[in-house]
Protein backbone atom coordinates (compact mmCIF):
# COMPACT_ATOMS: atom_id res chain seq x y z
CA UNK A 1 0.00 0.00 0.00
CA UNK A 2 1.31 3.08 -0.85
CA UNK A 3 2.51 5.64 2.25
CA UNK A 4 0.96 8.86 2.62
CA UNK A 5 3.32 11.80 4.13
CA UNK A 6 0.19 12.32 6.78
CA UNK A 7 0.28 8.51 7.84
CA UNK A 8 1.82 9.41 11.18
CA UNK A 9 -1.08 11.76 11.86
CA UNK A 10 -3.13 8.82 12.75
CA UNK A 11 -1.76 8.74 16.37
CA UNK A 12 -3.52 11.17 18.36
CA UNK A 13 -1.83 12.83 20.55
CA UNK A 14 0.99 13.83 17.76
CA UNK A 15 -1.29 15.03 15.72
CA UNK A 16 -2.48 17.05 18.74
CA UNK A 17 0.72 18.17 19.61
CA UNK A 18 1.79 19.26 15.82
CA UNK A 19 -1.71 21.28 15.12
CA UNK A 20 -0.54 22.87 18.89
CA UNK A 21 2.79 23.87 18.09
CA UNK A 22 2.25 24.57 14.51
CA UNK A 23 -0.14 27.09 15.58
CA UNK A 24 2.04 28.62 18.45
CA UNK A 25 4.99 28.78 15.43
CA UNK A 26 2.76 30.78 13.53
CA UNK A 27 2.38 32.96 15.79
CA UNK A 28 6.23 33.48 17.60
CA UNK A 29 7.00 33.98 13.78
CA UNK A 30 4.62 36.69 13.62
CA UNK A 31 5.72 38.55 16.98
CA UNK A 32 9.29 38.09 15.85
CA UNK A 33 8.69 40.56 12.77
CA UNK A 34 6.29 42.46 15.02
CA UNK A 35 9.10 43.17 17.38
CA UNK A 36 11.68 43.90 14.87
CA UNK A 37 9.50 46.26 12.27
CA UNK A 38 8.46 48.40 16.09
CA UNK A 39 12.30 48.29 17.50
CA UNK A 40 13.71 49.71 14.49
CA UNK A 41 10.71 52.00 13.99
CA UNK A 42 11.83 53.51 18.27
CA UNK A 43 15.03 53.69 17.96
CA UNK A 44 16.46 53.71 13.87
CA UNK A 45 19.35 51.57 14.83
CA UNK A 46 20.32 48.36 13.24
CA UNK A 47 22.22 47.86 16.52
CA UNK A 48 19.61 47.71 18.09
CA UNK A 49 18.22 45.12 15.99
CA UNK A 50 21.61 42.98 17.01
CA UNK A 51 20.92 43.07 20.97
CA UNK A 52 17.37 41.44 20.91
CA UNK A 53 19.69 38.69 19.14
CA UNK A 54 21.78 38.87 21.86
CA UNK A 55 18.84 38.80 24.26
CA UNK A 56 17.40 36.20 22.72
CA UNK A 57 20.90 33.66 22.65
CA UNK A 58 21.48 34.90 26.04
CA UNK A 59 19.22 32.36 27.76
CA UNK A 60 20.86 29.37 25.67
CA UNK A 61 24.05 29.94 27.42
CA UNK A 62 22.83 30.59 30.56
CA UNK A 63 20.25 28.08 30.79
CA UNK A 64 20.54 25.43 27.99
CA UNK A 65 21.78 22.63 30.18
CA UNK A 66 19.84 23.32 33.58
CA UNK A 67 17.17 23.44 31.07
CA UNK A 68 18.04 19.61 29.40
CA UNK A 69 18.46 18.70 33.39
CA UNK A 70 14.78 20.05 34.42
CA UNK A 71 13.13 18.01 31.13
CA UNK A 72 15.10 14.71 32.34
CA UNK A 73 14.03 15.25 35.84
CA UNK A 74 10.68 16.41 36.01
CA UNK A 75 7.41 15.89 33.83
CA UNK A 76 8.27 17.23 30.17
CA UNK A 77 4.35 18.07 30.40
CA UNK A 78 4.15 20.52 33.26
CA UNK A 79 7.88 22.54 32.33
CA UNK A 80 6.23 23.22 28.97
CA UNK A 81 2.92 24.38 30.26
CA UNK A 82 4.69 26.87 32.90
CA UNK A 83 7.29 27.68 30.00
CA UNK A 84 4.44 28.47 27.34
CA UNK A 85 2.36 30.84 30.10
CA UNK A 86 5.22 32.80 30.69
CA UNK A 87 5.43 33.30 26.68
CA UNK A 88 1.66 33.90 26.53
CA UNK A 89 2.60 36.88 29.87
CA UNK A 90 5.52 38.27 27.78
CA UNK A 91 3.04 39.13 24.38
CA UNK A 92 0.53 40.31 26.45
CA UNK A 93 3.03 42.77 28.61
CA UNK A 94 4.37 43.44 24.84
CA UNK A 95 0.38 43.90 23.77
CA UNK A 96 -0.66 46.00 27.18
CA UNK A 97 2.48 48.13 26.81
CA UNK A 98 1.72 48.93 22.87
CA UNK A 99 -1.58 50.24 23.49
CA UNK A 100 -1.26 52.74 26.22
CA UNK A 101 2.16 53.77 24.44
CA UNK A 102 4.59 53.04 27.21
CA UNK A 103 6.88 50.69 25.11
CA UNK A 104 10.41 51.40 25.00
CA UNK A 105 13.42 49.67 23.43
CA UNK A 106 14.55 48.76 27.34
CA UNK A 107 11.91 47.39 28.23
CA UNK A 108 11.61 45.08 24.61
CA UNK A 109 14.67 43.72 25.56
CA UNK A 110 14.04 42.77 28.77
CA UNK A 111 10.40 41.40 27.79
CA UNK A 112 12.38 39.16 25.33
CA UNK A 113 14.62 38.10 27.82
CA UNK A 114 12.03 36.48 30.11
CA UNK A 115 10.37 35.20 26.94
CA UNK A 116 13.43 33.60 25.57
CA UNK A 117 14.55 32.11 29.15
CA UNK A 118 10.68 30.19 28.74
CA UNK A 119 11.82 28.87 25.63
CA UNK A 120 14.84 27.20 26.35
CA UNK A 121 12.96 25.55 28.86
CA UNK A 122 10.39 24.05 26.42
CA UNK A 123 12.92 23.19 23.72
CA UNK A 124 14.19 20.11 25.27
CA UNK A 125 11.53 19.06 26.74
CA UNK A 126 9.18 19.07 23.93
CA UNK A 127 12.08 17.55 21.53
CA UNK A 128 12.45 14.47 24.23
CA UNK A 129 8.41 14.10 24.18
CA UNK A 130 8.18 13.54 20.41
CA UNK A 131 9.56 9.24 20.65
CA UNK A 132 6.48 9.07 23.27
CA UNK A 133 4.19 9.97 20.73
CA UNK A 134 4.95 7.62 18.08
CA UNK A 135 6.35 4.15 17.44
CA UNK A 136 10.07 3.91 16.62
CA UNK A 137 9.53 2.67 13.04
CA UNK A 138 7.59 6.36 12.75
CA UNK A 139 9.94 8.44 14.30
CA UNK A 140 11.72 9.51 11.41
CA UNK A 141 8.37 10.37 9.38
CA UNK A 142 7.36 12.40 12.37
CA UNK A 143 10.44 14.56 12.67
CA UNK A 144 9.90 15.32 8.75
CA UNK A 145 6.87 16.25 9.41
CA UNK A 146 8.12 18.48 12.81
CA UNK A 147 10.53 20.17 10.06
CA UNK A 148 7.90 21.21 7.32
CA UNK A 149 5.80 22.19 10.24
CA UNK A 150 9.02 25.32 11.26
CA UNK A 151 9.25 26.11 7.31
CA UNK A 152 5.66 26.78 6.74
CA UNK A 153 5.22 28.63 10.02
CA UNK A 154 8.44 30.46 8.65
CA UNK A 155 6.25 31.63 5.14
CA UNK A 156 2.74 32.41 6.92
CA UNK A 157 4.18 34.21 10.18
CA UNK A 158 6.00 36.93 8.35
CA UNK A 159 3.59 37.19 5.36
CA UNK A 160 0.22 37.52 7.83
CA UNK A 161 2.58 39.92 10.13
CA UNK A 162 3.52 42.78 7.14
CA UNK A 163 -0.23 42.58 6.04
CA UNK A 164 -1.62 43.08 9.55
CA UNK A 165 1.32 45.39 10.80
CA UNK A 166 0.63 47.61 6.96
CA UNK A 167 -2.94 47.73 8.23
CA UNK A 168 -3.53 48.10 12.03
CA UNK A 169 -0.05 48.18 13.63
CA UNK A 170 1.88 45.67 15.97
CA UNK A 171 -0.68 45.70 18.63
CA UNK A 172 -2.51 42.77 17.23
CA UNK A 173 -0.18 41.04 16.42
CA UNK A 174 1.20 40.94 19.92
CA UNK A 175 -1.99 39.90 20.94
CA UNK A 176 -2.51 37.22 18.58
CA UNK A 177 0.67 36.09 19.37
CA UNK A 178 -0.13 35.38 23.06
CA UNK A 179 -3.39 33.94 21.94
CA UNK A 180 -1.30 30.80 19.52
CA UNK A 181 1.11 30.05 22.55
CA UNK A 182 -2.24 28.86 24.30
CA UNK A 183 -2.79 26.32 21.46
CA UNK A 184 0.29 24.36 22.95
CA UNK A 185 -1.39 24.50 26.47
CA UNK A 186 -4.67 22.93 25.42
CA UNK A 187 -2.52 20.32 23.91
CA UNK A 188 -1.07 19.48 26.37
CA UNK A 189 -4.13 19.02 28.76
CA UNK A 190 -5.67 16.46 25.97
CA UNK A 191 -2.67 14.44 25.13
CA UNK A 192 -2.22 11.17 27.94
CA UNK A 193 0.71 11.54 30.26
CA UNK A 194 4.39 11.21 29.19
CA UNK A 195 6.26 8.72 32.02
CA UNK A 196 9.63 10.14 33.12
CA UNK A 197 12.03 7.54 32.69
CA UNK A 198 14.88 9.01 34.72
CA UNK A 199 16.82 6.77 36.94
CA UNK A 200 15.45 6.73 40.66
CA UNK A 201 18.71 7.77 41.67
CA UNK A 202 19.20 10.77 39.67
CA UNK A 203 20.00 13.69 41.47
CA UNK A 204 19.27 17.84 40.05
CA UNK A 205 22.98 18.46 40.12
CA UNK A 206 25.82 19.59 38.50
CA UNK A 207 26.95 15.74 38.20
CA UNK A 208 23.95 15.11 36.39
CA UNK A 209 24.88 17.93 33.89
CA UNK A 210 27.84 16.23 33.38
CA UNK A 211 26.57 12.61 32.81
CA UNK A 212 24.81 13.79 29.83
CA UNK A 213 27.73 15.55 28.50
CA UNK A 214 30.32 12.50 28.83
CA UNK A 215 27.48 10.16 27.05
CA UNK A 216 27.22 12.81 24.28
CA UNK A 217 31.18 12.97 23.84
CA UNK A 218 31.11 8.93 24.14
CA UNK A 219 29.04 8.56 21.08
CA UNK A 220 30.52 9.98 18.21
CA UNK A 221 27.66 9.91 15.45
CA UNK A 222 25.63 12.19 18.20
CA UNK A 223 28.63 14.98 18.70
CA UNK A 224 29.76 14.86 15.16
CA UNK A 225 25.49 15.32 14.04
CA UNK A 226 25.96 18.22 16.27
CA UNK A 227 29.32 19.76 14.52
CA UNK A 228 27.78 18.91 11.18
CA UNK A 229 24.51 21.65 12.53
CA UNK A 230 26.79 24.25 13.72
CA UNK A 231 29.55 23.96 11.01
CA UNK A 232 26.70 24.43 8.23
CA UNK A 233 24.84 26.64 9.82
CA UNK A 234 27.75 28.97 10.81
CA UNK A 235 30.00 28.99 7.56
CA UNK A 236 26.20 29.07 5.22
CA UNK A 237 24.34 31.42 7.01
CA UNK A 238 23.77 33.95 4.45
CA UNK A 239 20.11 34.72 5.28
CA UNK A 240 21.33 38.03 7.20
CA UNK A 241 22.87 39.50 3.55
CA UNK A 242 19.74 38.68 1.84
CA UNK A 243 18.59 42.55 1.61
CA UNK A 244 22.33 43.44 -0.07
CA UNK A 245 21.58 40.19 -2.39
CA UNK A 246 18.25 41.68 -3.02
CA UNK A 247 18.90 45.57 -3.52
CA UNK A 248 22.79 45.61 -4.57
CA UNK A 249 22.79 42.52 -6.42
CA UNK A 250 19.55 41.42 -7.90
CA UNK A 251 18.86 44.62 -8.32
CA UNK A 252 15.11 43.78 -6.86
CA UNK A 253 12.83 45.19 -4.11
CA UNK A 254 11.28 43.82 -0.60
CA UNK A 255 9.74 41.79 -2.99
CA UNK A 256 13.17 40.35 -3.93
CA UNK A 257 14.02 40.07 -0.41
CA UNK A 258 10.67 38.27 0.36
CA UNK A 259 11.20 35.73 -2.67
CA UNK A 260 14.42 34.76 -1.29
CA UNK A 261 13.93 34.51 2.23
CA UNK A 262 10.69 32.27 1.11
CA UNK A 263 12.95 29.71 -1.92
CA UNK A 264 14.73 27.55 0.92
CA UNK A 265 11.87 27.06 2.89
CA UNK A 266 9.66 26.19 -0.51
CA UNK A 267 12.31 23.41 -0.84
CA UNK A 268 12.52 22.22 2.82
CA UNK A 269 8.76 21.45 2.91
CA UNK A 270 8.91 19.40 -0.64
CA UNK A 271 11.84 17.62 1.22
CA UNK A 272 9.85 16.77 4.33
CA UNK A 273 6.76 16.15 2.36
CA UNK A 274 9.59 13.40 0.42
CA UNK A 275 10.71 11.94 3.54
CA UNK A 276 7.50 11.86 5.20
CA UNK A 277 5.98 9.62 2.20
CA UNK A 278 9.03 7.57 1.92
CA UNK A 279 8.78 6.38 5.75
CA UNK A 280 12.18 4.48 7.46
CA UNK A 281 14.54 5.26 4.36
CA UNK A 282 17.91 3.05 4.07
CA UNK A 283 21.58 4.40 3.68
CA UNK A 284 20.75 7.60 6.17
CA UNK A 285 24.23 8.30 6.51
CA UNK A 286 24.99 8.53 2.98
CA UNK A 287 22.23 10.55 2.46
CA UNK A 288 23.14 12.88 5.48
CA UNK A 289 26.21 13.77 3.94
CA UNK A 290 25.53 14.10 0.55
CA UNK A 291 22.58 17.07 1.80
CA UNK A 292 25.00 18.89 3.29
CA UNK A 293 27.38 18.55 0.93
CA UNK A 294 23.99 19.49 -1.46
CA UNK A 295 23.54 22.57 0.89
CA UNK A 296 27.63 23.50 0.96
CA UNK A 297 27.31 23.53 -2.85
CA UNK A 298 24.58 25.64 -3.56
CA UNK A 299 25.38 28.50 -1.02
CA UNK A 300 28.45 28.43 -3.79
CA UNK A 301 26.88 28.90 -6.58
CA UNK A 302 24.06 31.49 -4.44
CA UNK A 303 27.07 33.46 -4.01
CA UNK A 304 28.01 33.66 -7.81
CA UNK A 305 24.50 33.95 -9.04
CA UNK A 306 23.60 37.28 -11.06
CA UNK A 307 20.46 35.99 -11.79
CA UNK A 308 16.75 36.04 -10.00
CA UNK A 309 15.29 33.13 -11.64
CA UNK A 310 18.36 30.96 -10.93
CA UNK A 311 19.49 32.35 -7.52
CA UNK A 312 15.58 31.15 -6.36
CA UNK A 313 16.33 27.65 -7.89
CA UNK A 314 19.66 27.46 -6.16
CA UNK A 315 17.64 28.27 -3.16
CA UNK A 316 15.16 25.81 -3.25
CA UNK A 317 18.03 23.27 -3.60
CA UNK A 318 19.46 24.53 -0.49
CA UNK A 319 16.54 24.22 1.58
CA UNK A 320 16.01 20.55 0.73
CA UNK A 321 19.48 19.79 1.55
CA UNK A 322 19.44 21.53 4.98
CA UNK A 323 16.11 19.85 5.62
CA UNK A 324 17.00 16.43 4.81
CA UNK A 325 20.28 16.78 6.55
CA UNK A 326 17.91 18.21 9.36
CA UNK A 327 15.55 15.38 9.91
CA UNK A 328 18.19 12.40 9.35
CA UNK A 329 20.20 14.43 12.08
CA UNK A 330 18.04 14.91 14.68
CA UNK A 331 16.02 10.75 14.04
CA UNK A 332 19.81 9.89 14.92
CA UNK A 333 20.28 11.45 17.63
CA UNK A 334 16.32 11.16 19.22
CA UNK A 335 16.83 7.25 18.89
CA UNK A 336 20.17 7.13 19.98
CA UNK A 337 19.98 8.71 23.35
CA UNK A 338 18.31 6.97 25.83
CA UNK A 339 14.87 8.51 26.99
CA UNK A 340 16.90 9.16 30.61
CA UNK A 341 19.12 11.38 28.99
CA UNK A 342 17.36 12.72 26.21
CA UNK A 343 16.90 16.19 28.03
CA UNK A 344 20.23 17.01 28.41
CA UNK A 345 21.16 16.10 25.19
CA UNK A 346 18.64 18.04 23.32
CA UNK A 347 20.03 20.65 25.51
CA UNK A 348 23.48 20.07 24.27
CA UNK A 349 22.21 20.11 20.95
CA UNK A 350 20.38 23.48 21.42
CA UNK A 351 23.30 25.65 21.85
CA UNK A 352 25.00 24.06 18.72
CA UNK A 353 22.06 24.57 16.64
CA UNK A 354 20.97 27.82 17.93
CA UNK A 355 24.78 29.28 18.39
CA UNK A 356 25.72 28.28 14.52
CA UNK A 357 23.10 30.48 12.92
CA UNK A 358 23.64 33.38 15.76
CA UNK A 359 27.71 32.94 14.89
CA UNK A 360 27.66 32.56 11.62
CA UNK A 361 25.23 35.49 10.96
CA UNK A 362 28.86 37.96 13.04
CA UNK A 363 31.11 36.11 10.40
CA UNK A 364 28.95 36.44 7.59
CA UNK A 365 29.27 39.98 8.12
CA UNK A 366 32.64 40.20 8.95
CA UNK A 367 33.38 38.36 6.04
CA UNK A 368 31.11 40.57 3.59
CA UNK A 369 33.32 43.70 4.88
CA UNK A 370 36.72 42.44 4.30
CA UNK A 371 35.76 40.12 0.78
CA UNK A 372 32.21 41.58 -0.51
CA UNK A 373 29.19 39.95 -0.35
CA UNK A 374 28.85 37.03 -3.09
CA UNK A 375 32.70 36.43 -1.96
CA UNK A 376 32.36 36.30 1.00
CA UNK A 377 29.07 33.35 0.63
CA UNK A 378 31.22 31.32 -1.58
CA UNK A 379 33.41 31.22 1.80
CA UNK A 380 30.87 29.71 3.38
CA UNK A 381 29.92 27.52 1.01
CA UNK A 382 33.73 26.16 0.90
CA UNK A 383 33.89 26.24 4.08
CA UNK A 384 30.80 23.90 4.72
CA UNK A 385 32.18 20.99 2.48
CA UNK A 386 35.67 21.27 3.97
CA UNK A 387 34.17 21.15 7.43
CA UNK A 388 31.67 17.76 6.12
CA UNK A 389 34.34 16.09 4.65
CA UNK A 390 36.91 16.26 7.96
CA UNK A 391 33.83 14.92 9.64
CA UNK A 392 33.53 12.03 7.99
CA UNK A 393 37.67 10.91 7.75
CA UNK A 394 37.37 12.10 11.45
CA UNK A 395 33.85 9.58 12.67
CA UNK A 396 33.77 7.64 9.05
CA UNK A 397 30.30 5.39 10.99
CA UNK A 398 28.80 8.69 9.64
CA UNK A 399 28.44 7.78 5.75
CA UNK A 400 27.66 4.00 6.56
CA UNK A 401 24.93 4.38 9.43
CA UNK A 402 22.20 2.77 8.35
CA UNK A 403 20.41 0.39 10.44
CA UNK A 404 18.45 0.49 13.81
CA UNK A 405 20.62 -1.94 15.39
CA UNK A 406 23.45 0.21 15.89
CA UNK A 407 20.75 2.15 17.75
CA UNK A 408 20.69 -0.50 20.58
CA UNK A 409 23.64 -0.85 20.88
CA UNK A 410 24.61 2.95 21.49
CA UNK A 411 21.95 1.93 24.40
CA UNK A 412 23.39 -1.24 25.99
CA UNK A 413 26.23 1.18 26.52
CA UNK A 414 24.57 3.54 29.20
């Protein structure tokens, strides 16, 4: 019988849990524009633009691992529901502030602190939750599914956000905003109970912190998944010189600019649409590397693209790269950990996906300054595939994992 991509939606409480945080994307998509279009509209700075990034990474540092700890530790259920209703208090502060006109650029930034510190919190705990929700010969489908779910939030936030924000302001969007967060919440009250499978002698310390560390430096095709994220994401990350691509380049509009932010996310969700049809595929590892070599390649020729037509195609083929390097990255490392430690290692994980993008975006635009722009993203581009390939002469089990039985055995180990 042939699959359907949507097959996994027949277990309930993931499809409960996707519709909830699919919604909740939506909308953190939509305040994310909201906040930037109002910051720069206060203050005229692009700096300023650069500390709610900083605000926003903040929290990873600070909290990432206590965070990976807390969703080991206690029920995944309850940190998310505390984490999300401190989200839904920071857009309504954002929403209440708007209105009666007291909204500064000091007090953004420290409303996006406290809502940033929530979300570190529900990061790992909602990443260890997804195995509960569907049988291990599904997983992989599901996390395809999980990755055209962030693309398409990625095309509807920002598009709804400029039409509402051209037409009434940020105000509703802030409140709309705090109004999707609650969609996780009342998923989360209808999907059964998730059992915490920590060891009874498990202690909330800083030895804990460090048993998921030493089992994530024990197993190599988990740490070298991780390098693989940050190394792509840090030397490829040309999204932030998208507006010089579009303008200087192109010679286009914001209507440029909004073609190519949308191409790589066009071409993620036909990937996970692909992967989610195709079910457990064979040969991951090959496949793993040959995306991101896929996605090293085409930031290349990005770079020395003079053309609209075929810098959008180039795009495309760079977001189905990323994505399919994406899901067979995180189905290894979700089935790999043990459900003890999966916290903490989602935590790990966090600040080398997270910190790659946030990195790379400071050396794109160092390296733009001292090469030029297209240059400077052929850089990148090298530097991707030079970075892939030392991987694999450096952990070679990453081009021949293929099977679920190395999977157990990564297990017996802990």
């Amino acid at each position: 019988m042939k699959k359907s991509p949507f097959d996994v939606f027949r277990y309930r409480d993931f499809a409960i849990m996707w519709w909830g945080v699919f919604i909740a994307q939506i909308g953190f998509e939509m305040q994310m524009v909201a906040i930037n279009w109002e910051m720069y509209s206060m203050t005229g700075s692009a700096l300023s633009l650069g500390i709610i990034g900083l605000m926003r990474f903040a929290p990873v540092f600070l909290f990432s691992l206590i965070s990976g700890m807390c969703a080991d530790m206690f029920s995944k259920k309850k940190i998310m529901f505390i984490s999300q209703f401190f989200m839904m208090l920071s857009s309504g502060l954002l929403f209440y502030l708007t209105i009666t006109h007291a909204l500064t650029p000091v007090l953004v930034f420290g409303i996006i602190l406290i809502y940033s510190t929530a979300l570190v919190f529900v990061g790992p705990s909602r990443q260890s939750m997804i195995p509960h929700l569907v049988p291990r010969p599904h997983f992989m489908q599901a996390v395809a599914l999980n990755a055209m779910l962030w693309q398409t939030a990625q095309i509807i936030g920002p598009a709804v956000s400029g039409f509402i924000i051209g037409s009434f302001g940020v105000a509703p969007i802030f409140a709309i905003s705090m109004c999707s967060f609650a969609a996780i919440n009342i998923a989360l009250l209808l999907i059964k109970p998730i059992p915490n499978m920590t060891h009874a002698s498990s202690e909330f310390s800083l030895s804990a912190i460090k048993i998921g560390m030493r089992f994530v430096k024990r197993t190599p095709l988990i740490w070298s998944t991780m390098f693989l994220d940050f190394f792509a994401s840090f030397f490829a990350s040309s999204m932030t010189l998208m507006p010089i691509f579009a303008k200087n380049i192109l010679h286009g509009g914001p209507q440029t600019l909004g073609l190519l932010y949308a191409a790589p996310s066009f071409g993620a969700i036909a990937a996970g649409l692909l992967f989610s049809s195709l079910g457990n595929v064979k040969r991951q590892g090959k496949i793993l590397v040959v995306s991101v070599l896929i996605y090293g390649f085409a930031t290349i020729a990005f770079g020395l693209s003079r053309s609209l037509p075929l810098s959008l195609f180039i795009l495309l083929f760079s977001g189905v790269g990323d994505a399919l390097s994406g899901i067979i990255r995180n189905t290894v490392r979700q089935m790999m950990t043990p459900d003890h430690l999966r916290g903490r290692m989602n935590s790990i994980m966090m600040i080398f996906y997270l910190g790659g993008p946030q990195l790379g975006e400071v050396e794109a635009g160092i390296a733009a300054s001292l090469l030029g722009t297209p240059l400077s993203v052929v850089f990148g581009g090298v530097g991707t595939i030079f970075m892939t390939i030392l991987m694999i002469k450096k952990v070679p089990q990453l081009l021949s994992y293929d099977s679920h039985e190395d999977i157990r055995l990564y297990n017996n180990k802990v």
